[in-house]
Structure formats: C-alpha cells, structure tokens
C-alpha atoms as a PDB file:
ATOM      1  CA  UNK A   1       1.142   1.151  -0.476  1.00  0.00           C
ATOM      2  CA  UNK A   2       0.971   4.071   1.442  1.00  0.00           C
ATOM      3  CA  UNK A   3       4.316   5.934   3.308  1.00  0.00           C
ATOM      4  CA  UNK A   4       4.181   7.402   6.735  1.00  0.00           C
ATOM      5  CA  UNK A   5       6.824   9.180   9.026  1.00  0.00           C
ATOM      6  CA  UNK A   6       5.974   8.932  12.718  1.00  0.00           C
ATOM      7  CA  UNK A   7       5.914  12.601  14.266  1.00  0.00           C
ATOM      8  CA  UNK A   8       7.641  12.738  17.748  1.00  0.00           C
ATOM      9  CA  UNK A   9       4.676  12.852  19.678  1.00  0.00           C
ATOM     10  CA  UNK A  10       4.347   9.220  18.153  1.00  0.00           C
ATOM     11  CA  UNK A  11       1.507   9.532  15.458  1.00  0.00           C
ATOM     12  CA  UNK A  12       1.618   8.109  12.048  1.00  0.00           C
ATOM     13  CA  UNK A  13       1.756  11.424   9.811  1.00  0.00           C
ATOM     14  CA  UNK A  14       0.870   9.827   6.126  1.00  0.00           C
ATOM     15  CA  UNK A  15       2.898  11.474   2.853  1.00  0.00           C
ATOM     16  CA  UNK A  16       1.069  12.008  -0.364  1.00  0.00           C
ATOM     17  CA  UNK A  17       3.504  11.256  -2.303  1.00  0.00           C
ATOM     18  CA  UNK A  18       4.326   7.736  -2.922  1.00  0.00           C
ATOM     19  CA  UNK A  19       7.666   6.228  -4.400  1.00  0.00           C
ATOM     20  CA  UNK A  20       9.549   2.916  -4.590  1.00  0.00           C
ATOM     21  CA  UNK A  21      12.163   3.547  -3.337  1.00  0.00           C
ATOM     22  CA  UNK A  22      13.659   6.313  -0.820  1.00  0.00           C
ATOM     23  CA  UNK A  23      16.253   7.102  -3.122  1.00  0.00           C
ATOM     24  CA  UNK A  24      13.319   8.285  -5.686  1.00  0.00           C
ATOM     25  CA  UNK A  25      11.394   9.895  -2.472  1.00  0.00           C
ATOM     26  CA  UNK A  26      13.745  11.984  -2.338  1.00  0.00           C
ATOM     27  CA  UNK A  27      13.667  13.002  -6.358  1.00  0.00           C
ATOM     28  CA  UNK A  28      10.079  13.751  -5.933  1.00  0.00           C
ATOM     29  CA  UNK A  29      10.466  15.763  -2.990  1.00  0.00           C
ATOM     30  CA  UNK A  30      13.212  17.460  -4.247  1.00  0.00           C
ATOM     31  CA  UNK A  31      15.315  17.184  -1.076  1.00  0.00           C
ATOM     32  CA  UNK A  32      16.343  14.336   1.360  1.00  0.00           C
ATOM     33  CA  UNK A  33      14.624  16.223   4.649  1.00  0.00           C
ATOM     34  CA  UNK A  34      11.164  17.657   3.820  1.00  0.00           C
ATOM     35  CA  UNK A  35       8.855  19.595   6.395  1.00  0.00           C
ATOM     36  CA  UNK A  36       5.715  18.073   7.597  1.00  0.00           C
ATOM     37  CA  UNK A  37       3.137  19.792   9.773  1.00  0.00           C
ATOM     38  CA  UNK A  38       5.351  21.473  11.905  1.00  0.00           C
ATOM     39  CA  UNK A  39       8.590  19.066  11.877  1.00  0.00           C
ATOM     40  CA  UNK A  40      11.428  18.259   9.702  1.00  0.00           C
ATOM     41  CA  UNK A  41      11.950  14.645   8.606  1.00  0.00           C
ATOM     42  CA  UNK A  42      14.487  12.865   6.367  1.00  0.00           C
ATOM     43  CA  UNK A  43      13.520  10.159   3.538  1.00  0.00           C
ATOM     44  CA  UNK A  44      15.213   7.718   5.510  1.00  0.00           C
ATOM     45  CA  UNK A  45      12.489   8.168   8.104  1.00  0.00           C
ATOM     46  CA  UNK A  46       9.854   6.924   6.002  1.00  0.00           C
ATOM     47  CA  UNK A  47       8.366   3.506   6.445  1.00  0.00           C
ATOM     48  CA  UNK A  48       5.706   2.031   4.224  1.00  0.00           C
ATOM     49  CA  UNK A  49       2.854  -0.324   5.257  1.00  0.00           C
ATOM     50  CA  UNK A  50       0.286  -2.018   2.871  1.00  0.00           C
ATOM     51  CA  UNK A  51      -2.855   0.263   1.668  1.00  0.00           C
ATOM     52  CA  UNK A  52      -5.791  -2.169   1.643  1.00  0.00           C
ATOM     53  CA  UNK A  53      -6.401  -5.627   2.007  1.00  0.00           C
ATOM     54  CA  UNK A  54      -7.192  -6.710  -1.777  1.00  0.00           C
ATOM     55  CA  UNK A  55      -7.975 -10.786  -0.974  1.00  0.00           C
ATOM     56  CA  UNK A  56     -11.465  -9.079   0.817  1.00  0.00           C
ATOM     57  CA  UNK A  57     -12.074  -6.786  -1.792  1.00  0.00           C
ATOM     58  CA  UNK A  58     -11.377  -9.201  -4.623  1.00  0.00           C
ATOM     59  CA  UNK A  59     -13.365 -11.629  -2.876  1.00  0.00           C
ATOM     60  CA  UNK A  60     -16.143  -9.017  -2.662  1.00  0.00           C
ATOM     61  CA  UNK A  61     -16.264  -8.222  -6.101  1.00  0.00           C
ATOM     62  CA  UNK A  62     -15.868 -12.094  -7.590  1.00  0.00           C
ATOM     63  CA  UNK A  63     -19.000 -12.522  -5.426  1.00  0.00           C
ATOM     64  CA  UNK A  64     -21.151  -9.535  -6.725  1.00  0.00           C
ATOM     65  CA  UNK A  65     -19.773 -10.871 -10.284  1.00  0.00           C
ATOM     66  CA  UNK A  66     -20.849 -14.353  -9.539  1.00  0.00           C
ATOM     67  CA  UNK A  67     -24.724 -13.348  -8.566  1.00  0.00           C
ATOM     68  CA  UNK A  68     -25.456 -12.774 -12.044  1.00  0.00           C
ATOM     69  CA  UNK A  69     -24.491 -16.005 -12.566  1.00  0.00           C
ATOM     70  CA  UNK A  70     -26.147 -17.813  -9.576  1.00  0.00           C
ATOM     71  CA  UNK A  71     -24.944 -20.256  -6.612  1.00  0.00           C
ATOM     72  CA  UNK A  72     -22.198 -21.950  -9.114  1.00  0.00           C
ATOM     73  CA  UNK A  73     -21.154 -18.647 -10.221  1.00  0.00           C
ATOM     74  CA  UNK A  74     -21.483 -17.075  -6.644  1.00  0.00           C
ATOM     75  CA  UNK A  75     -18.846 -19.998  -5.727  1.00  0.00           C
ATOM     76  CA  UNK A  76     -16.939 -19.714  -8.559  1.00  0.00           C
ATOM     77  CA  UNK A  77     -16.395 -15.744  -8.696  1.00  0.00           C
ATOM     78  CA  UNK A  78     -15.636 -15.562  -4.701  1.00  0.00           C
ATOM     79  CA  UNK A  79     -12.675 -18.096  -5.502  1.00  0.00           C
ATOM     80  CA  UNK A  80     -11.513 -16.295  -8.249  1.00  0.00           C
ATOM     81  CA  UNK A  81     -12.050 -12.762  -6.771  1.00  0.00           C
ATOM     82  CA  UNK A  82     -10.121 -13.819  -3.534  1.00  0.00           C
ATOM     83  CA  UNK A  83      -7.239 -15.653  -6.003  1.00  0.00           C
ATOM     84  CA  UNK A  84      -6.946 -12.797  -7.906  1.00  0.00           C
ATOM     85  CA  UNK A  85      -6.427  -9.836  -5.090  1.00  0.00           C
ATOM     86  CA  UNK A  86      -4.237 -12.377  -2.705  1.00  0.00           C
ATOM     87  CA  UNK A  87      -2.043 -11.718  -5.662  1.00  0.00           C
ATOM     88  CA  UNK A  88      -2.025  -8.063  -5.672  1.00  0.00           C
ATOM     89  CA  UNK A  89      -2.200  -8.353  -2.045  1.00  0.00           C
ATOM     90  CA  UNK A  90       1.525 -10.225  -2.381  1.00  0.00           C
ATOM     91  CA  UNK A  91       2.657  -7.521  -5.154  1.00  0.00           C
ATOM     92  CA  UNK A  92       2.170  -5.015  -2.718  1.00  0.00           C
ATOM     93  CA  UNK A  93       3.497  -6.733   0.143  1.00  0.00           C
ATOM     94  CA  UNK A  94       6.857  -6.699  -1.729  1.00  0.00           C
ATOM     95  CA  UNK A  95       6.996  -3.145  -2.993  1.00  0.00           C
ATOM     96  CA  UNK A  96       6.318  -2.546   0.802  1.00  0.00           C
ATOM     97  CA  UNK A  97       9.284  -4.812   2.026  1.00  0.00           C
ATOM     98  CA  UNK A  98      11.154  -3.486  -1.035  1.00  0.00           C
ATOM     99  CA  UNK A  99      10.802   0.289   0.198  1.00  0.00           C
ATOM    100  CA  UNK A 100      11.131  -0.347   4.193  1.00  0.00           C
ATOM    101  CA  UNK A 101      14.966  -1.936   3.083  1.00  0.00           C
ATOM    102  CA  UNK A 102      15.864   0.894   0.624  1.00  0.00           C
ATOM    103  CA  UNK A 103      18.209   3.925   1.106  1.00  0.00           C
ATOM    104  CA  UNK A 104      18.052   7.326   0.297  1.00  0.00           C
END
C-alpha cells in the first residue's frame, strides 16, 4: 500500500511513511498537518492506492518455480503462484479501502 496527498498543482506527492489508519498517520508524524515539498497538508488528505499487482508477480514466480519441475510443474506453479498473490492482492485491497474510510 502506498499513501499519497495530491499537491495543488494536481500531482500525486507519495509519503514514506505508511500507516493503517489516519488516526495512526498522524502518531507517526507527530502532528495532524505535516509539510511536504513546499505545502502543508492534513492526514485527512491522504488517500492510499494499492502498491503492486501481486497475482502477476506471484504468477511470475510459481512459473520460474515450476521450470525446475517441467511442463506439469510449469502449469502447476503458475496456478499456484497467481492463487497465492490474488490473495495478497485482496489483503491489500482492504487495508487500502480500510485507510481511504478512516479518520484522523
């Protein structure tokens, strides 16, 4: 998951920091507004959006996996690989809808 703030010339300005909530943002920054470039934002001006796409990666990797293994395993390892990241695709689909409907 990765948290942005758009700046008002209308860029996406991406945080380092990462929280799951705004309410805990705002702990780890220390403050609800926080300076960024040259612009002042508040927590509750943070959106999050997902930070990969893990079903292609997971696919990916089942299928390197699965060459050892040969044209089964090749089959085999891209179904599992694509199984297991759509699920950590979904985890982090929530912590992102869980964050966007959170308050400081």
């Amino acid at each position: 998951m990765r948290l942005y703030v758009i700046s008002s010339s209308g860029q996406k300005i991406y945080l380092s920091e990462v929280a799951p909530t705004r309410f805990e943002l705002s702990h780890r920054l220390g403050s609800r507004t926080f300076d960024l470039g040259n612009e002042q934002f508040d927590v509750n001006e943070v959106n999050a959006e997902p930070g990969s796409n893990s079903a292609v990666g997971g696919a990916v990797a089942g299928s390197l996996i699965g060459l050892i293994a040969g044209p089964l395993g090749l089959l085999i390892g891209v179904g599992l690989g694509t199984l297991i990241g759509g699920g950590i695709q979904n985890q982090e689909y929530s912590q992102v809808n869980s964050f966007n409907h959170s308050e400081a």
